[in-house]
C-alpha atoms as a PDB file:
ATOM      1  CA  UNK A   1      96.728 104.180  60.651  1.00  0.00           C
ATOM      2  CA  UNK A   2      98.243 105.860  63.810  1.00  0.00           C
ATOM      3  CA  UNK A   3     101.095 104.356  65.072  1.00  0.00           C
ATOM      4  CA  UNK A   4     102.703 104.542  69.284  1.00  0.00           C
ATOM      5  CA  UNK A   5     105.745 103.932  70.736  1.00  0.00           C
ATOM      6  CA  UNK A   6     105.973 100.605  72.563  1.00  0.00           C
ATOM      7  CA  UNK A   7     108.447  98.776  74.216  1.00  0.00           C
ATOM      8  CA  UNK A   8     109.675  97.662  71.506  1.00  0.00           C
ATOM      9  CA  UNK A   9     109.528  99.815  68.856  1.00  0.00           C
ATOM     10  CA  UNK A  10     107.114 101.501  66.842  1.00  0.00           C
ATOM     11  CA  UNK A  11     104.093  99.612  66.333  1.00  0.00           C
ATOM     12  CA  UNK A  12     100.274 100.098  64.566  1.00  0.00           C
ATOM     13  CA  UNK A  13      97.936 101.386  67.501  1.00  0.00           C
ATOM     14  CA  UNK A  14      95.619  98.546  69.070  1.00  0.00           C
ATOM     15  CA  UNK A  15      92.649  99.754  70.646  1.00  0.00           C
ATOM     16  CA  UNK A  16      91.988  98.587  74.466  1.00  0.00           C
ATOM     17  CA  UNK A  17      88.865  96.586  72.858  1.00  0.00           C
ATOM     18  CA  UNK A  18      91.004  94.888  70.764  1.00  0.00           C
ATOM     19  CA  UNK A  19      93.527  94.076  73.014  1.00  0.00           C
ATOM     20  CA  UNK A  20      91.055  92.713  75.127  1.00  0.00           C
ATOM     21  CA  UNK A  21      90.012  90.589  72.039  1.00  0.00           C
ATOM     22  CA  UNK A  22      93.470  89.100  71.458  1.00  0.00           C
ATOM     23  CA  UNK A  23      93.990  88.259  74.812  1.00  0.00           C
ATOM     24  CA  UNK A  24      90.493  85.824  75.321  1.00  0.00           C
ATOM     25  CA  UNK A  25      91.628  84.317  72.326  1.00  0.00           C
ATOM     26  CA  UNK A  26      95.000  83.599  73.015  1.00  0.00           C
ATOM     27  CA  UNK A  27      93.679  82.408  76.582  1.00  0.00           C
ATOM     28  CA  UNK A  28      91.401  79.923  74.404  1.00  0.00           C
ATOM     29  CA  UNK A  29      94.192  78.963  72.398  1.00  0.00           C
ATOM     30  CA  UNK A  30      95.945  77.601  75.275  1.00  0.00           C
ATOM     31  CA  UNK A  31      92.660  75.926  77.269  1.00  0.00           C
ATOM     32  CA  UNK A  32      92.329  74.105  73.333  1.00  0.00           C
ATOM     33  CA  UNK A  33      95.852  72.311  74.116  1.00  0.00           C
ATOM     34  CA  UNK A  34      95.278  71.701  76.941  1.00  0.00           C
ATOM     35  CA  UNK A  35      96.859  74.025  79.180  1.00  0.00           C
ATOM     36  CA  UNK A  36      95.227  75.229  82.575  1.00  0.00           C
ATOM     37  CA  UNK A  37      94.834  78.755  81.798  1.00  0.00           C
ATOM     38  CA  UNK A  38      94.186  81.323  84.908  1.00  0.00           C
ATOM     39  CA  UNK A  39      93.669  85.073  83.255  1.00  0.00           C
ATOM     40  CA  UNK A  40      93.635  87.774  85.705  1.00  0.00           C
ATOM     41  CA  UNK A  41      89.994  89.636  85.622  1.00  0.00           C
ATOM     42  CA  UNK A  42      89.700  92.882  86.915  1.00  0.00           C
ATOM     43  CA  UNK A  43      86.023  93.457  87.724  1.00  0.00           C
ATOM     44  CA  UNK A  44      85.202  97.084  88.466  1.00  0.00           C
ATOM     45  CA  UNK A  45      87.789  99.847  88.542  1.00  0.00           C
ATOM     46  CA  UNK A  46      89.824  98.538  91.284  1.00  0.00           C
ATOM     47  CA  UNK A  47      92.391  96.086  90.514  1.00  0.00           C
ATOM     48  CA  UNK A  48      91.394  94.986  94.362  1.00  0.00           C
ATOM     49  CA  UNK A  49      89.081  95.324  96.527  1.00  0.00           C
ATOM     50  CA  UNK A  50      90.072  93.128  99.741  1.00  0.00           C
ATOM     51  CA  UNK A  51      92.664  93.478 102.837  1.00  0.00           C
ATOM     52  CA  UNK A  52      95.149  91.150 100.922  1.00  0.00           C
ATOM     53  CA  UNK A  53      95.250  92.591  97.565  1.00  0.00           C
ATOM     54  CA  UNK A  54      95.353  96.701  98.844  1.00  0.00           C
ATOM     55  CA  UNK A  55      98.007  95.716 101.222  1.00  0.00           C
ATOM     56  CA  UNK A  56     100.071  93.710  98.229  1.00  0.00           C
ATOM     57  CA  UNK A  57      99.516  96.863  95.586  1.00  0.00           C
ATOM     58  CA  UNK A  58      99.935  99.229  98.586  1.00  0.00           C
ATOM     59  CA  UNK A  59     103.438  97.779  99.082  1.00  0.00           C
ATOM     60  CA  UNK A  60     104.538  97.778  95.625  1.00  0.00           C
ATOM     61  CA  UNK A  61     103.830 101.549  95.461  1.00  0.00           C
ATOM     62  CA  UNK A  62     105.643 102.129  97.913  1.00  0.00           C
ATOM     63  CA  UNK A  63     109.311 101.065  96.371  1.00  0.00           C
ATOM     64  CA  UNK A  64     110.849 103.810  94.060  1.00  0.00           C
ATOM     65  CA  UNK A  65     112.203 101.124  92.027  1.00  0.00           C
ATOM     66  CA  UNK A  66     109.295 100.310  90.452  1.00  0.00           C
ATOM     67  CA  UNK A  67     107.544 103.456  90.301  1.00  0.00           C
ATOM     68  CA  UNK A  68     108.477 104.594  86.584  1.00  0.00           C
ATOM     69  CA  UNK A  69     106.750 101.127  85.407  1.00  0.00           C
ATOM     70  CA  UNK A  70     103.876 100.416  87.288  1.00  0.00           C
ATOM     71  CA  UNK A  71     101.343 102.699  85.525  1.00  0.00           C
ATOM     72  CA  UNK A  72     101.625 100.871  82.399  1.00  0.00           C
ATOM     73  CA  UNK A  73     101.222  98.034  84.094  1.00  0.00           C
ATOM     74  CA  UNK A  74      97.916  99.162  85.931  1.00  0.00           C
ATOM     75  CA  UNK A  75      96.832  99.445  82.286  1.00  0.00           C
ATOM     76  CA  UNK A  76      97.568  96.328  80.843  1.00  0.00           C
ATOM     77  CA  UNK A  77      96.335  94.269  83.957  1.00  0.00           C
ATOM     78  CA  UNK A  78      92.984  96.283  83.865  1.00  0.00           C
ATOM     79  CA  UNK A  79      92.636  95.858  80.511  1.00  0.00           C
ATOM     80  CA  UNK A  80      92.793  91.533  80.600  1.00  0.00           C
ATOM     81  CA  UNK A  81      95.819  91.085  79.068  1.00  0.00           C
ATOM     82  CA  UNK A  82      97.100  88.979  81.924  1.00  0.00           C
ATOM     83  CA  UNK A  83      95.891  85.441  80.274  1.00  0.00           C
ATOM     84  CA  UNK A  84      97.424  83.259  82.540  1.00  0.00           C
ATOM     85  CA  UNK A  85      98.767  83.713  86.227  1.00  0.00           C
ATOM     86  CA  UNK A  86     100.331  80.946  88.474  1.00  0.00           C
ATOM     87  CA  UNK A  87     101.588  81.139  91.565  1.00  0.00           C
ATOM     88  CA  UNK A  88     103.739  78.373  93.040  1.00  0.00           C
ATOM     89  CA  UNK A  89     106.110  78.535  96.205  1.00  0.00           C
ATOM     90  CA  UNK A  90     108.619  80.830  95.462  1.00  0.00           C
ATOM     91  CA  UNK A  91     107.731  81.624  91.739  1.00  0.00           C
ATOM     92  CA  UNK A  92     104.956  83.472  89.335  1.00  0.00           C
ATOM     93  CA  UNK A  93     104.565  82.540  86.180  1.00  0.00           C
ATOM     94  CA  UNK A  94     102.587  84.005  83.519  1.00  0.00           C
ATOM     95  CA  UNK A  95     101.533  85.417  80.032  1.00  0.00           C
ATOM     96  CA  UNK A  96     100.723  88.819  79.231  1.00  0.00           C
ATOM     97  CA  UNK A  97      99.510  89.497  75.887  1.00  0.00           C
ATOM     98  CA  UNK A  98     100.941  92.928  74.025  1.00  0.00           C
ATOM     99  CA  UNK A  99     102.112  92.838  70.870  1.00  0.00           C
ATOM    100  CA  UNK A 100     102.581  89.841  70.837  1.00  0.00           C
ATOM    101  CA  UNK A 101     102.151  86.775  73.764  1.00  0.00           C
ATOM    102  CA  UNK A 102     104.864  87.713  76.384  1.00  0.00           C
ATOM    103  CA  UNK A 103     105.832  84.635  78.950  1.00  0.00           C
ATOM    104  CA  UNK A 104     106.909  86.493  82.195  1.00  0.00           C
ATOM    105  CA  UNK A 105     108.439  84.972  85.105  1.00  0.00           C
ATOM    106  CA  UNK A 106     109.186  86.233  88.544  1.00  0.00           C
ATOM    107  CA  UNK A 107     111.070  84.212  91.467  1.00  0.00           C
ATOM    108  CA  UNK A 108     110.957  85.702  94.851  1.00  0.00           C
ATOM    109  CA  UNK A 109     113.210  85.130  97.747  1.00  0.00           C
ATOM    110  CA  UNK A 110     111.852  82.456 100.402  1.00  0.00           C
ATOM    111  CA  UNK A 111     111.546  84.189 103.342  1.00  0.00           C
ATOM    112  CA  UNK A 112     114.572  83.334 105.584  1.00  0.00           C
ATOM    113  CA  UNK A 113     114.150  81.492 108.859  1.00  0.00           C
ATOM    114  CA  UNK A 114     114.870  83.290 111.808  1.00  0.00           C
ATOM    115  CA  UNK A 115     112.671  86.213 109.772  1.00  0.00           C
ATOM    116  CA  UNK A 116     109.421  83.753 109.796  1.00  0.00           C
ATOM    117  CA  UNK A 117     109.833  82.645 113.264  1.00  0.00           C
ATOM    118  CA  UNK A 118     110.246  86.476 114.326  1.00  0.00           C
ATOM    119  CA  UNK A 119     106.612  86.811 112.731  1.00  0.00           C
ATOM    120  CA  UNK A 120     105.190  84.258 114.166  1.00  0.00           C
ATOM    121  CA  UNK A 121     106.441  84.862 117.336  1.00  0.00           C
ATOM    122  CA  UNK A 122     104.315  88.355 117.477  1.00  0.00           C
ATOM    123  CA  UNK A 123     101.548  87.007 115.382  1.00  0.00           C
ATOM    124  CA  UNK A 124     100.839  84.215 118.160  1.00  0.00           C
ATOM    125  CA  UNK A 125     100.048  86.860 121.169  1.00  0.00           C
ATOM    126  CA  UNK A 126      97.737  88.464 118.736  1.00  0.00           C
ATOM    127  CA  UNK A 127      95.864  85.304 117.947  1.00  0.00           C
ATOM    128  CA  UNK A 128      92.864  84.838 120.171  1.00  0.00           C
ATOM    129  CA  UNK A 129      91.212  81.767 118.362  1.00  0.00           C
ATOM    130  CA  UNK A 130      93.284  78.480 116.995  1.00  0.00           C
ATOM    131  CA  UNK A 131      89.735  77.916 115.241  1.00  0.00           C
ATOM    132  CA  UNK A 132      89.498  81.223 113.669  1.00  0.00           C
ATOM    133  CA  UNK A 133      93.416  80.649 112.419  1.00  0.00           C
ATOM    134  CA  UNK A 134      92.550  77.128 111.287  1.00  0.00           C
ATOM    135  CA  UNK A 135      89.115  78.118 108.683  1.00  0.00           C
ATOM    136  CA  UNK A 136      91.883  81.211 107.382  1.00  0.00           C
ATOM    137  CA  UNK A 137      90.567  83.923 109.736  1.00  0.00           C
ATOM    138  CA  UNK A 138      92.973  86.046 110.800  1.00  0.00           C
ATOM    139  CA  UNK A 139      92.182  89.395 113.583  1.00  0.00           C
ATOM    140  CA  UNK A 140      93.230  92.697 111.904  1.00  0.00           C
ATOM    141  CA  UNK A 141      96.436  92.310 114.304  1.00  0.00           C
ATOM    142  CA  UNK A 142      97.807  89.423 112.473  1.00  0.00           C
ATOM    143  CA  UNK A 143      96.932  90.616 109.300  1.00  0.00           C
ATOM    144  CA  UNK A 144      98.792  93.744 110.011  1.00  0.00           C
ATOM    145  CA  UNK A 145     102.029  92.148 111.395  1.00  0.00           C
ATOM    146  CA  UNK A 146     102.035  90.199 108.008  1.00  0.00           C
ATOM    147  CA  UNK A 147     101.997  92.981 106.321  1.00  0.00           C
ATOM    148  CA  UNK A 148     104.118  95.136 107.719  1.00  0.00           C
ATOM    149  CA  UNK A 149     106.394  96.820 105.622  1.00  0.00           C
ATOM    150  CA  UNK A 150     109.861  94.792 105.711  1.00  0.00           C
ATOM    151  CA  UNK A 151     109.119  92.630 108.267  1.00  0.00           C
ATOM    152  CA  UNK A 152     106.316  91.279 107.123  1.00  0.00           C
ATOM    153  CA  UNK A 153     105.660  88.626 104.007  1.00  0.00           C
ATOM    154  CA  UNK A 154     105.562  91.218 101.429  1.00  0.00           C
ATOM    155  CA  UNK A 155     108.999  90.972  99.528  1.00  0.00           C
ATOM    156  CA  UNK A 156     111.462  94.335  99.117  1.00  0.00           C
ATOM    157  CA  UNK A 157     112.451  94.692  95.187  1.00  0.00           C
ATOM    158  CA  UNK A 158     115.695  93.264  96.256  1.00  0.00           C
ATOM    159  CA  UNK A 159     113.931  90.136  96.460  1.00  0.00           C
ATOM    160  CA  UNK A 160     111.906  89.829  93.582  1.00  0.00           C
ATOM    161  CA  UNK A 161     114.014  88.756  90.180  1.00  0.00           C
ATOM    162  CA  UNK A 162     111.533  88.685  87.266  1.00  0.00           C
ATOM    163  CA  UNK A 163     112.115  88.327  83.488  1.00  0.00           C
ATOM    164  CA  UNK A 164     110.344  88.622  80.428  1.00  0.00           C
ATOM    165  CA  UNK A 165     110.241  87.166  76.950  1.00  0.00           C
ATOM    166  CA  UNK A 166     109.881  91.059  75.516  1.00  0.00           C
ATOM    167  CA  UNK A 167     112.579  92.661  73.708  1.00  0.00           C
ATOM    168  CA  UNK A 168     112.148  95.359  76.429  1.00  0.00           C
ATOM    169  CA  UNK A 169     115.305  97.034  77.727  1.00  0.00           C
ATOM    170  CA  UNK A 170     113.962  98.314  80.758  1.00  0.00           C
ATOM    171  CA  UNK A 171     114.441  96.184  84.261  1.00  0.00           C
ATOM    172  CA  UNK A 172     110.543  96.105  84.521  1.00  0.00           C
ATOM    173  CA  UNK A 173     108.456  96.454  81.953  1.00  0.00           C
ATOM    174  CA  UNK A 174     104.998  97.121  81.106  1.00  0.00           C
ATOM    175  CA  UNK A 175     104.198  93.027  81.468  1.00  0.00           C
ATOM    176  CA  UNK A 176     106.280  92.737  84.551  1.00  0.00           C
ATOM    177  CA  UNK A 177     104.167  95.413  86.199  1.00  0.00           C
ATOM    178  CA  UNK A 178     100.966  93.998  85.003  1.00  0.00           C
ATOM    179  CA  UNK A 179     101.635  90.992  86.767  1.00  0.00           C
ATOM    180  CA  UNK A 180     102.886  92.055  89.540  1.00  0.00           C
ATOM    181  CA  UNK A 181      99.283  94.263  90.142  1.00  0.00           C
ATOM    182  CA  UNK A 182      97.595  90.950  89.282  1.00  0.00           C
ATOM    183  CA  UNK A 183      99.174  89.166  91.945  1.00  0.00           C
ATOM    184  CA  UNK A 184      97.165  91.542  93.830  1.00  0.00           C
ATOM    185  CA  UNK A 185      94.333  90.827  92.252  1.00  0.00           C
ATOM    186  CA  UNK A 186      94.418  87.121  93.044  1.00  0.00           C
ATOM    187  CA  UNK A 187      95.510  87.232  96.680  1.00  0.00           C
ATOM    188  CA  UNK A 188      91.810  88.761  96.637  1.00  0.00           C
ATOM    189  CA  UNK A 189      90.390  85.685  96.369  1.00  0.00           C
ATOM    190  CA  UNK A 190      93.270  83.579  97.465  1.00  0.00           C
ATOM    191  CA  UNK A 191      95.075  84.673 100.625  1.00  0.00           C
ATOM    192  CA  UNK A 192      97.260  81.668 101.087  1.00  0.00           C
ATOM    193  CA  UNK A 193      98.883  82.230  98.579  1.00  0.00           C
ATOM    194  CA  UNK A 194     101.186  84.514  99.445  1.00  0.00           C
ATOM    195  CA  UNK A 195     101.746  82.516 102.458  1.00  0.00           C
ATOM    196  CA  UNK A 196     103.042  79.724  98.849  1.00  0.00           C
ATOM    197  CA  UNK A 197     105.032  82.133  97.164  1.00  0.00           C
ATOM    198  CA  UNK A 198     107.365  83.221  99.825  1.00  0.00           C
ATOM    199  CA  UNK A 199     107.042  79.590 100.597  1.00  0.00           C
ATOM    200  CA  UNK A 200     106.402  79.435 104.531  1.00  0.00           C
ATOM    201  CA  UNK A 201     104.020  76.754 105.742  1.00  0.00           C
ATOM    202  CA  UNK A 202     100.658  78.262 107.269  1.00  0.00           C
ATOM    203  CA  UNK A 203     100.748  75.692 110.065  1.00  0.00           C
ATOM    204  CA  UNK A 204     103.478  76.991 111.643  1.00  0.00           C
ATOM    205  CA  UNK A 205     101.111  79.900 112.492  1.00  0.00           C
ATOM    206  CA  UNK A 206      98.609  77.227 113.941  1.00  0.00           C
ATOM    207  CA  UNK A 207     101.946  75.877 116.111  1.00  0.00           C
ATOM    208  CA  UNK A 208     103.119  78.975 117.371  1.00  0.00           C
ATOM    209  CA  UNK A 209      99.339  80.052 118.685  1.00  0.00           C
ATOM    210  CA  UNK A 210      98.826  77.044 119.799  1.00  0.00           C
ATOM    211  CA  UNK A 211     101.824  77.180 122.339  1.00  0.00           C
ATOM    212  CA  UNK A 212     100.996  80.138 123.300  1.00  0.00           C
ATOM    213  CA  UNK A 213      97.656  79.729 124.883  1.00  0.00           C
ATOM    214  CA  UNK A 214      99.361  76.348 126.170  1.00  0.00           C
ATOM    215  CA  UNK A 215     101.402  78.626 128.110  1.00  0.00           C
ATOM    216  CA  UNK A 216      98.627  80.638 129.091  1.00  0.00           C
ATOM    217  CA  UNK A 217      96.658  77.912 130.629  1.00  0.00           C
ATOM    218  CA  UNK A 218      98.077  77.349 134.170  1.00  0.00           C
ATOM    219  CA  UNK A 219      96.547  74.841 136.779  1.00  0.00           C
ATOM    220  CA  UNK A 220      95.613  77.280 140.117  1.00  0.00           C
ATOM    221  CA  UNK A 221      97.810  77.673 142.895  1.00  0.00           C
ATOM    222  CA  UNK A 222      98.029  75.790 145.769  1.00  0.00           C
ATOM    223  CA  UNK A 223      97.120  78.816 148.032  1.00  0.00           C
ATOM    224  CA  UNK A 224      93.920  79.060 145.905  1.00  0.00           C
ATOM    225  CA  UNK A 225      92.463  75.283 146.261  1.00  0.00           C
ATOM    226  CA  UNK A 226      89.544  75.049 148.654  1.00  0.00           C
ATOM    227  CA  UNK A 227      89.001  71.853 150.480  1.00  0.00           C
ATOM    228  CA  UNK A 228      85.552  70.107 150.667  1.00  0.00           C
ATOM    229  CA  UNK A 229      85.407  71.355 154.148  1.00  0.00           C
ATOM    230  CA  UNK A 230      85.916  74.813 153.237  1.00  0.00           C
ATOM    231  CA  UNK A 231      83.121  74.844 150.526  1.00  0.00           C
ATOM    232  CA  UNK A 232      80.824  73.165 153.298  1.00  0.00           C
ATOM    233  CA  UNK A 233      81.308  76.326 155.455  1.00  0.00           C
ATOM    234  CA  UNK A 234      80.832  78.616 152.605  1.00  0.00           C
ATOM    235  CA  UNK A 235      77.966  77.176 151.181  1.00  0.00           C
ATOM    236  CA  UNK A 236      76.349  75.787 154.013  1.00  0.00           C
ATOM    237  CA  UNK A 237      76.166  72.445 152.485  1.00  0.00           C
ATOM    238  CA  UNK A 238      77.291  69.330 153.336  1.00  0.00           C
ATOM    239  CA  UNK A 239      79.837  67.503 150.830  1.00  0.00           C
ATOM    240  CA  UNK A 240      80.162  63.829 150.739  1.00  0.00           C
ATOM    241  CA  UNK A 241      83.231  62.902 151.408  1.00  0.00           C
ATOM    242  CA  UNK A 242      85.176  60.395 149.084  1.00  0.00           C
ATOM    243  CA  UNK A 243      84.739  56.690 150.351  1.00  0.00           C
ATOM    244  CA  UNK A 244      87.680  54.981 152.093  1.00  0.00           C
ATOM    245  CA  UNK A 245      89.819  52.148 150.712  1.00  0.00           C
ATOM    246  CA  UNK A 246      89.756  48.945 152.694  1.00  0.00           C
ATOM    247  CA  UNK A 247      92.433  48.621 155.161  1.00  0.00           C
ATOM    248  CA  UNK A 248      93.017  53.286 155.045  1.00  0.00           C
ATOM    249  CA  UNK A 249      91.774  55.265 157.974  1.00  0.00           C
ATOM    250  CA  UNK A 250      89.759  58.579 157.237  1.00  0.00           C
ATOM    251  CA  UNK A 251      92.056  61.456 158.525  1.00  0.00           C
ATOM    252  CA  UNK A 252      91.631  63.101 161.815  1.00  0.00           C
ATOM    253  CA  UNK A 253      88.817  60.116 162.110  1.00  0.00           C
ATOM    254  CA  UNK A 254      88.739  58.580 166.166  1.00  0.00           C
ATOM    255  CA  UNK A 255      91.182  55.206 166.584  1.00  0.00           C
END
């Protein structure tokens, strides 16, 4: 039988098939006792395929840190070995299934105050429609300055801290980097929650938008108010004036 070089150690080969095999069935294992299970499925040969995802994968690319790792991790994720993924504010948990069934965790940094206001400070002038903001519509603008790289949500590697149960030696290994792509892969679907894991509340979005077009609406100016017998002349019409309170004269009306 041939034999690779994993992570940790060497080890028989498993075909992709059979990985594939081992991970459904230790992701029925789990539903069996009960546990929620949430695998990551890659469908097609993209591990995503909407703004959200790109933009997370895009951004893990572009950190050197990681860049040794995430291949391997591209394969695993593709491949179903993510079983389970959960994403909670400010944490990821999950289990990867290699060699054996890795548990994975990664905690990222909550996005610090003064950084979240700054962002939705600029998102609100880009934010034409409260409604559109409220059903989870957001104007490629907004999507943008959420993305942006650094000042955006996306986390920097010195903000993720991850850990996993394989006897790895590497800071990120293949599992890490599988879930980390299959983050990606569920933002897809699920948008908010990245909005959860660097755990900001949505509303404030709503808020700042909100005050924004509050400012925006101003009554006229004084200059620009036309009396009733200003529109008469203009319109040639005549306006019925409002009816007087006992005991009030009409102005400019004969003593």
């Amino acid at each position: 039988m041939s034999r690779y070089e994993d992570d940790d150690g060497w080890k028989p080969y498993v075909p992709v098939a059979e990985r594939r095999r081992q991970a459904a069935r230790a992701a029925d294992r789990l539903a069996q006792k009960g546990q929620t299970v949430s695998p990551v499925v890659i469908k097609g040969s993209k591990i995503a395929n909407t703004f959200w995802g790109k933009a997370w994968c895009d951004n893990l690319e572009r950190y050197s840190d990681y860049s040794n790792r995430l291949p391997r991790g591209r394969t695993y994720v593709r491949n179903g070995s993510v079983v389970d993924l959960q994403i909670s504010p400010g944490a990821v948990t999950a289990l990867v299934s290699g060699s054996s069934l890795y548990r994975v965790a990664v905690n990222v940094t909550a996005v610090p105050k003064t950084h979240w206001h700054a962002v939705c400070t600029d998102c609100a002038g880009a934010i034409d429609s409260v409604v559109e903001l409220l059903e989870g519509r957001f104007s490629k603008a907004v999507m943008a300055r959420l993305c942006q790289e650094k000042t955006g949500l996306f986390p920097r590697p010195a903000e993720i801290k991850f850990r996993c149960s394989c006897p790895d030696w590497a800071s990120m290994c293949k599992h890490v980097a599988a879930v980390l792509y299959g983050i990606g892969a569920r933002l897809d679907d699920r948008p908010e929650l990245l909005f959860a894991m660097r755990n900001v509340d949505q509303q404030d979005l709503i808020a700042s938008a909100g005050e924004g077009m509050a400012k925006q609406r101003k009554g006229p100016a004084a200059a620009k108010v036309l009396e009733s017998r200003d529109l008469s002349e203009i319109f040639g019409i005549d306006i019925a004036e409002s009816p007087v309170k006992p005991g009030r004269r009409r102005r400019n009306s004969p003593k």
